[in-house]
C-alpha atoms as a PDB file:
ATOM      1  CA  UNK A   1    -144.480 -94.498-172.229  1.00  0.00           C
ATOM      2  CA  UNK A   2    -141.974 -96.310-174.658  1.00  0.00           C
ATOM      3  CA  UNK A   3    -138.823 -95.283-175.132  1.00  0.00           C
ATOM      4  CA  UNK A   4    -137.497 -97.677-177.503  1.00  0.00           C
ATOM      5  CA  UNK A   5    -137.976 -98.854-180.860  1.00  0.00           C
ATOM      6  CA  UNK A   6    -140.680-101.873-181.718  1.00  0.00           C
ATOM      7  CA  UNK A   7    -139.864-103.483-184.762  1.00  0.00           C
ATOM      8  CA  UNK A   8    -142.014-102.215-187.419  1.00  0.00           C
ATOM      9  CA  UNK A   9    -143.078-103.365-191.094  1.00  0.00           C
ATOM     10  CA  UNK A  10    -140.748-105.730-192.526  1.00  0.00           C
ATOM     11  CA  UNK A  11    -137.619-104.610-189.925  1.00  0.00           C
ATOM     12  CA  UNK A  12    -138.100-100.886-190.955  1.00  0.00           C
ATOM     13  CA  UNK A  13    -137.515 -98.179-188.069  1.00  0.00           C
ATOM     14  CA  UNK A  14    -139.181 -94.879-187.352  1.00  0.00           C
ATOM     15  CA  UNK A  15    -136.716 -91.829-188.345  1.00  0.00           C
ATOM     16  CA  UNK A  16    -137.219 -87.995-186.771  1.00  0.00           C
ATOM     17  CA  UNK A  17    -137.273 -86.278-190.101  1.00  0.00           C
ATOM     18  CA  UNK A  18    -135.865 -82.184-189.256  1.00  0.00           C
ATOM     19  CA  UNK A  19    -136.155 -79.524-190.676  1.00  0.00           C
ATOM     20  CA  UNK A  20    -132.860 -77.097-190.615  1.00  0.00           C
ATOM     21  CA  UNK A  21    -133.149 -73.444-190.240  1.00  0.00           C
ATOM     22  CA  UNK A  22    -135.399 -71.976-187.424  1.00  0.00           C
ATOM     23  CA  UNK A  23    -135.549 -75.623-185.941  1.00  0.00           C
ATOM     24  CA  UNK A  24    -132.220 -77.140-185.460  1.00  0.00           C
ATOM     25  CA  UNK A  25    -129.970 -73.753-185.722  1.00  0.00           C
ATOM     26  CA  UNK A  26    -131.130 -69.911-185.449  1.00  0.00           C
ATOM     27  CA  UNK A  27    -132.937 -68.766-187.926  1.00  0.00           C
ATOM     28  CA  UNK A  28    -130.937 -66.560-190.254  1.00  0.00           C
ATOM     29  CA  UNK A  29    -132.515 -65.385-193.551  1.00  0.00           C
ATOM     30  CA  UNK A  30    -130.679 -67.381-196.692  1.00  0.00           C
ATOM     31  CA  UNK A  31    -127.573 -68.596-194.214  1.00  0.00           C
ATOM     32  CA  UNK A  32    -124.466 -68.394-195.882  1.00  0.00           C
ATOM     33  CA  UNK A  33    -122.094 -68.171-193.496  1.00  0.00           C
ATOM     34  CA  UNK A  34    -120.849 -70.688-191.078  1.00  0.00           C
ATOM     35  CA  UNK A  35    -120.317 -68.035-188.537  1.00  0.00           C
ATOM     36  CA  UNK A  36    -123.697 -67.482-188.176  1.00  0.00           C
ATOM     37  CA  UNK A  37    -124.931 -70.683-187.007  1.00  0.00           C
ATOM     38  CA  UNK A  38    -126.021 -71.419-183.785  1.00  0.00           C
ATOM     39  CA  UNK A  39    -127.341 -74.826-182.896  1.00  0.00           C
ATOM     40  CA  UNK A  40    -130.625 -74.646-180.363  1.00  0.00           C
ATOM     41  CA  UNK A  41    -129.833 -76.018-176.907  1.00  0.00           C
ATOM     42  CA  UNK A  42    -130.724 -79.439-176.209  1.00  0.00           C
ATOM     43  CA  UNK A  43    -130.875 -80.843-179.826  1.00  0.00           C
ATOM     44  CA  UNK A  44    -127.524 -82.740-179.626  1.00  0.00           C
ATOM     45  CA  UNK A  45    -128.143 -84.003-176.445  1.00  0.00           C
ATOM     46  CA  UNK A  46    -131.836 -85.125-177.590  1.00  0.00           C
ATOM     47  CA  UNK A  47    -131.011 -86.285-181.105  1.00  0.00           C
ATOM     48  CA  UNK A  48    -128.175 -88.664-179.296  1.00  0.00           C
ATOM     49  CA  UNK A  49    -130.878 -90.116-177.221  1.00  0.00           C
ATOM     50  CA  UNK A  50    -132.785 -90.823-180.424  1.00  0.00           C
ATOM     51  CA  UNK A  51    -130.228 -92.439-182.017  1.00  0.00           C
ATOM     52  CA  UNK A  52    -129.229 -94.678-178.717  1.00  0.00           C
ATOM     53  CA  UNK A  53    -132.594 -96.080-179.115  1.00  0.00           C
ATOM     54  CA  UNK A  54    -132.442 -97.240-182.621  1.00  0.00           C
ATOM     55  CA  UNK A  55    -133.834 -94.275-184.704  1.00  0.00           C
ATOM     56  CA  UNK A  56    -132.707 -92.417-187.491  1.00  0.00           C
ATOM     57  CA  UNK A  57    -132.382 -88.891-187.384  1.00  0.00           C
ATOM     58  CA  UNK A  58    -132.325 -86.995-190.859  1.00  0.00           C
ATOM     59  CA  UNK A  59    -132.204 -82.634-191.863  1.00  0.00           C
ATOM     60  CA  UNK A  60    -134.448 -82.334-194.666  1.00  0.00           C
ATOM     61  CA  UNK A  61    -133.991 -78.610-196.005  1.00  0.00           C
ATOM     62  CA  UNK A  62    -135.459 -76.348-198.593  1.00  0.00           C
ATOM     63  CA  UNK A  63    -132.699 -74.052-199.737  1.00  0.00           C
ATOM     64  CA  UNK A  64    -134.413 -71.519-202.084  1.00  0.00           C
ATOM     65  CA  UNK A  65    -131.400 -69.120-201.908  1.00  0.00           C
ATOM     66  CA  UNK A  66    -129.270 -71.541-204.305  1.00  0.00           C
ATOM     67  CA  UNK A  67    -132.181 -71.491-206.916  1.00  0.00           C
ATOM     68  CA  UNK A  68    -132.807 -67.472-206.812  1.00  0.00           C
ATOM     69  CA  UNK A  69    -129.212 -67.135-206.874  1.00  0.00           C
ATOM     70  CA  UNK A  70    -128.018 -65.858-203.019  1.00  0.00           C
ATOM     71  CA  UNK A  71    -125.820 -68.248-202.472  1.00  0.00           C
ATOM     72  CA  UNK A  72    -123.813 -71.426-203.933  1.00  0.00           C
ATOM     73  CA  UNK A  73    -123.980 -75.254-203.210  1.00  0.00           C
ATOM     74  CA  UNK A  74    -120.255 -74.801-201.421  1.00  0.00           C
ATOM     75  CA  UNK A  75    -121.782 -72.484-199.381  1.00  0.00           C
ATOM     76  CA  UNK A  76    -124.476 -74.229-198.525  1.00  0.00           C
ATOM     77  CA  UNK A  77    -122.370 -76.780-197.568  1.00  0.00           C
ATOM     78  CA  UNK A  78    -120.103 -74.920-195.631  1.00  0.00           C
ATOM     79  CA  UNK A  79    -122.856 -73.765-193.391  1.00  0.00           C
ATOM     80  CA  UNK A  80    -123.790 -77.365-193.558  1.00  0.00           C
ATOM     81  CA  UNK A  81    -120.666 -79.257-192.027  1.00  0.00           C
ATOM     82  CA  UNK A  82    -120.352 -76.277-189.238  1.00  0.00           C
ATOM     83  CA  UNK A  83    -124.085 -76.722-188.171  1.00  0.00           C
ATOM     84  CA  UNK A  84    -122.903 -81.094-187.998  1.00  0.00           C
ATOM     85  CA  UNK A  85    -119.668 -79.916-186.189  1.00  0.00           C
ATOM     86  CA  UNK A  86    -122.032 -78.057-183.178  1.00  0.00           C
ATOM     87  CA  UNK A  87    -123.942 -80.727-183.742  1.00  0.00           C
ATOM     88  CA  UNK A  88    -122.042 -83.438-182.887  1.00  0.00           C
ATOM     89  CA  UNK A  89    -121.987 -87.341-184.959  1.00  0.00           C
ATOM     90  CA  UNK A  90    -126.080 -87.444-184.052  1.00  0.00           C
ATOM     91  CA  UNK A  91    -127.536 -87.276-187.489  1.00  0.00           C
ATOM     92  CA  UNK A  92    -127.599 -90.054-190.022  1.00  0.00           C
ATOM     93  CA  UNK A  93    -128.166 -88.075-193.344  1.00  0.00           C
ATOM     94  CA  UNK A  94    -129.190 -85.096-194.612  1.00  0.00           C
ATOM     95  CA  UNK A  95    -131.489 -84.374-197.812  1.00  0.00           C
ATOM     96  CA  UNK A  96    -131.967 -80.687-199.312  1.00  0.00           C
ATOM     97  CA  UNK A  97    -133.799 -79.152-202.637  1.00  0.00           C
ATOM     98  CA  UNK A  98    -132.396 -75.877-204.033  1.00  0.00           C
ATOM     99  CA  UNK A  99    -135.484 -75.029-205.954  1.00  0.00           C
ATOM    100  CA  UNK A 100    -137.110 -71.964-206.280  1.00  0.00           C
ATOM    101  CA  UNK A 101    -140.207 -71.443-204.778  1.00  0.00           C
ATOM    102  CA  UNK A 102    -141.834 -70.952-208.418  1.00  0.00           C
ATOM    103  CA  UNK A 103    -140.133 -74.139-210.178  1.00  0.00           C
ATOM    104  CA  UNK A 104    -140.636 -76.743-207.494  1.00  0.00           C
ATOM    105  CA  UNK A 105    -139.102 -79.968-207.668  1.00  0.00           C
ATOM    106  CA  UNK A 106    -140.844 -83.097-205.837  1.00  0.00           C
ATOM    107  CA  UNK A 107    -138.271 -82.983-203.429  1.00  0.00           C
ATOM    108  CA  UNK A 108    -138.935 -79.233-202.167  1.00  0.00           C
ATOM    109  CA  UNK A 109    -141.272 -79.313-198.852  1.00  0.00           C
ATOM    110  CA  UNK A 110    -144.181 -79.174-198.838  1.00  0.00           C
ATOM    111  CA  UNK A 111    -143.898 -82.261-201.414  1.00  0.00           C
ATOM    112  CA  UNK A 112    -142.752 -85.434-200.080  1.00  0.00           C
ATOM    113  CA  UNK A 113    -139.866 -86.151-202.174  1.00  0.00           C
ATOM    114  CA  UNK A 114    -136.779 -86.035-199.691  1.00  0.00           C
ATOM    115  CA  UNK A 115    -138.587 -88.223-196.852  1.00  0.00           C
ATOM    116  CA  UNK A 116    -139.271 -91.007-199.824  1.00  0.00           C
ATOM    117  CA  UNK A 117    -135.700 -91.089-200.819  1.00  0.00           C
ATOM    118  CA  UNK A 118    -134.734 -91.007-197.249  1.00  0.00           C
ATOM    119  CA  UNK A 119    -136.982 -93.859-196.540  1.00  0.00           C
ATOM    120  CA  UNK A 120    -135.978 -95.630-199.494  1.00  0.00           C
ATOM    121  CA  UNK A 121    -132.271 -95.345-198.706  1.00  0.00           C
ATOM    122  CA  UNK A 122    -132.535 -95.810-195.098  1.00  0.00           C
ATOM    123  CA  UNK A 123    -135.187 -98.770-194.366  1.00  0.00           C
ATOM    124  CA  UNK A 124    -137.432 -96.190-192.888  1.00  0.00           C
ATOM    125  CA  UNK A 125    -141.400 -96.875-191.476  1.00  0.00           C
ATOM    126  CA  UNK A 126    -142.676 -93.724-192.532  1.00  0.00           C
ATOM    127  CA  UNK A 127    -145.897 -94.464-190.632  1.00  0.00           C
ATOM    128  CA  UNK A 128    -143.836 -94.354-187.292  1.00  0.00           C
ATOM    129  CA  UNK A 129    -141.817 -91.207-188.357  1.00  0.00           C
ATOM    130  CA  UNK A 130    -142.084 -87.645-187.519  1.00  0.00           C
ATOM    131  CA  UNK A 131    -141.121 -84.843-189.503  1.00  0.00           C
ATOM    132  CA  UNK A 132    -140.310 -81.230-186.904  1.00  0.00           C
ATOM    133  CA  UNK A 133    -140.134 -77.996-188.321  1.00  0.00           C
ATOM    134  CA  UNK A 134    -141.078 -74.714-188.306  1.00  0.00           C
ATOM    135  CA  UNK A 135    -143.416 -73.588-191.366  1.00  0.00           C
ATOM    136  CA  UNK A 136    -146.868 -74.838-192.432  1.00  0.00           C
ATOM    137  CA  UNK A 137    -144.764 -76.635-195.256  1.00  0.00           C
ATOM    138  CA  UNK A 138    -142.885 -78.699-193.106  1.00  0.00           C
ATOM    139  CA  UNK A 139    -146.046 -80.003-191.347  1.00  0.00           C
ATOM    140  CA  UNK A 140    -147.631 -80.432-194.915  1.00  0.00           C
ATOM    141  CA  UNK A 141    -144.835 -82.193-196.476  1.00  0.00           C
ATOM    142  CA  UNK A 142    -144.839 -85.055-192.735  1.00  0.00           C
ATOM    143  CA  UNK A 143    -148.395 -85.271-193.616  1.00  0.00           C
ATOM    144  CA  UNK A 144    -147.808 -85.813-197.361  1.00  0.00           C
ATOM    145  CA  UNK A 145    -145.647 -88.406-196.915  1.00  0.00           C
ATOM    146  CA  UNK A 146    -147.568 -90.191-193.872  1.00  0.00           C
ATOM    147  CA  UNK A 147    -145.766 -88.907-190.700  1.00  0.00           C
ATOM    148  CA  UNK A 148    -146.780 -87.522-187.501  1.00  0.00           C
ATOM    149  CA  UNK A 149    -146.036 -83.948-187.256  1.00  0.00           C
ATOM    150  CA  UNK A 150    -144.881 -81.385-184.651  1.00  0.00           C
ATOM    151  CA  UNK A 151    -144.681 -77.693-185.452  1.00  0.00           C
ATOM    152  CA  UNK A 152    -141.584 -75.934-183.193  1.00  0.00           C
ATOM    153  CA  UNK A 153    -142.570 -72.638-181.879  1.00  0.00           C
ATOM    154  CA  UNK A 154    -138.654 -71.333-183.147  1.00  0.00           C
ATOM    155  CA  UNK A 155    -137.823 -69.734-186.135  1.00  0.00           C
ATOM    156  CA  UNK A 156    -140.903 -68.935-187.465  1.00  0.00           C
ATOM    157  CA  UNK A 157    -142.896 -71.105-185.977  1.00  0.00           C
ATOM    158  CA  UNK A 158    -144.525 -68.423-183.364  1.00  0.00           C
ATOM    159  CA  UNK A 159    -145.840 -66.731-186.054  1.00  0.00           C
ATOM    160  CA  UNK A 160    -147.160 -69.757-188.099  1.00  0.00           C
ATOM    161  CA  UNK A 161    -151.045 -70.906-187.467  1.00  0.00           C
ATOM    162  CA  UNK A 162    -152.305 -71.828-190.662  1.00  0.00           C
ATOM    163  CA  UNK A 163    -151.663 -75.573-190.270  1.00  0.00           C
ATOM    164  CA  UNK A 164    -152.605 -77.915-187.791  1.00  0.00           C
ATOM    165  CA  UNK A 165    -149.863 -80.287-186.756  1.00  0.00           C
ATOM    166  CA  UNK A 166    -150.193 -83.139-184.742  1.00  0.00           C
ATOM    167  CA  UNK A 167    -148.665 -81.561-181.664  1.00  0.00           C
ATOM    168  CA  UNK A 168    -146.932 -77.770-180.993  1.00  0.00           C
ATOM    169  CA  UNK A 169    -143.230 -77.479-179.300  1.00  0.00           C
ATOM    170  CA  UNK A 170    -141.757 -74.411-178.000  1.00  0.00           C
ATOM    171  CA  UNK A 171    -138.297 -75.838-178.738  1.00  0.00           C
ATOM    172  CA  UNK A 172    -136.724 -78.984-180.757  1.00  0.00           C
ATOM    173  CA  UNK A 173    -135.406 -80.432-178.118  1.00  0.00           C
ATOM    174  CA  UNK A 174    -139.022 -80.864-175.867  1.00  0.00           C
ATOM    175  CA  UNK A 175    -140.187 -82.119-180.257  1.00  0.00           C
ATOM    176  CA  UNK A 176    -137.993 -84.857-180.425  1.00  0.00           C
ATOM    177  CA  UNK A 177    -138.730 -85.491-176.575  1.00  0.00           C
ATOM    178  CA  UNK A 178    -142.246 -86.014-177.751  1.00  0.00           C
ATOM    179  CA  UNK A 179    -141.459 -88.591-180.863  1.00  0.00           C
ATOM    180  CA  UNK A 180    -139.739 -90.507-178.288  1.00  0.00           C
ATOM    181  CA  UNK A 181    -142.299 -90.849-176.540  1.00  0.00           C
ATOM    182  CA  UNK A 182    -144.662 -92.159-178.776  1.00  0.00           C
END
């Protein structure tokens, strides 16, 4: 089992790619409100480890309440810096699409777009990535962009067995155990 990080193509490094709600914080329909988030135990203390041994660690989000009008950008990004402050400094970027679900961008999961940019920006090997969430579209969108995949059992990931990811989790924390390990 290898915990560290080989060098890959050309001096690029694997990243754990994340999706937000319902895998790194409670699930809470459309969160707009700092107050309700509530970071899953374990990810900190996991996603430190993963950075410690050289990979990056990025929250690529779908937020379909900005585009059908629930909430704003500000409070997205309220919500965001409170779910970094439980956090801890343990993620490198983060990447969201405000789409609607019926006038999707190529950055809204399940496309590809945000892991691309990510890549592009951050000297990522895709091919030694993973991407963790908890819908069918987050497993699509690590297989779209040629990632390894693991589907959390959080969120709504109980409920979710139309997709076939490369491995199952029952939390994020045991997920990002398993990237390490690979």
């Amino acid at each position: 089992m290898n915990m560290g990080v080989k060098k890959g193509r050309k001096g690029l490094k694997p990243a754990l790619f994340i999706d937000r709600d319902g895998t790194l914080m409670e699930e809470v329909d459309h969160c707009c409100d700092p107050a309700h988030v509530r970071v899953y135990p374990g990810a900190s203390e996991e996603l430190t480890k993963a950075r410690s041994l050289g990979w990056a660690t990025i929250i690529v989000t779908n937020q379909s309440g900005i585009g059908r009008g629930y909430f704003t950008v500000e409070q997205f990004e309220s919500v965001q810096r409170e779910l970094l402050r439980q956090l801890g400094d343990v993620i490198d970027a983060s990447y969201m699409a405000p789409d609607h679900p019926d006038r999707p961008s190529p950055r809204r999961k399940p496309a590809p777009g945000m892991l691309m940019e990510a890549a592009a920006e951050h000297g990522l090997d895709l091919s030694r990535s993973w991407m963790i969430g908890d819908k069918a579209i987050d497993i699509e969108c690590g297989r779209n962009a040629g990632t390894r995949t693991i589907l959390v059992e959080t969120g709504y990931g109980k409920k979710t067995s139309e997709c076939t990811p490369d491995h199952r989790s029952p939390t994020v924390a045991e997920a990002i155990r398993i990237a390490l390990a690979s």
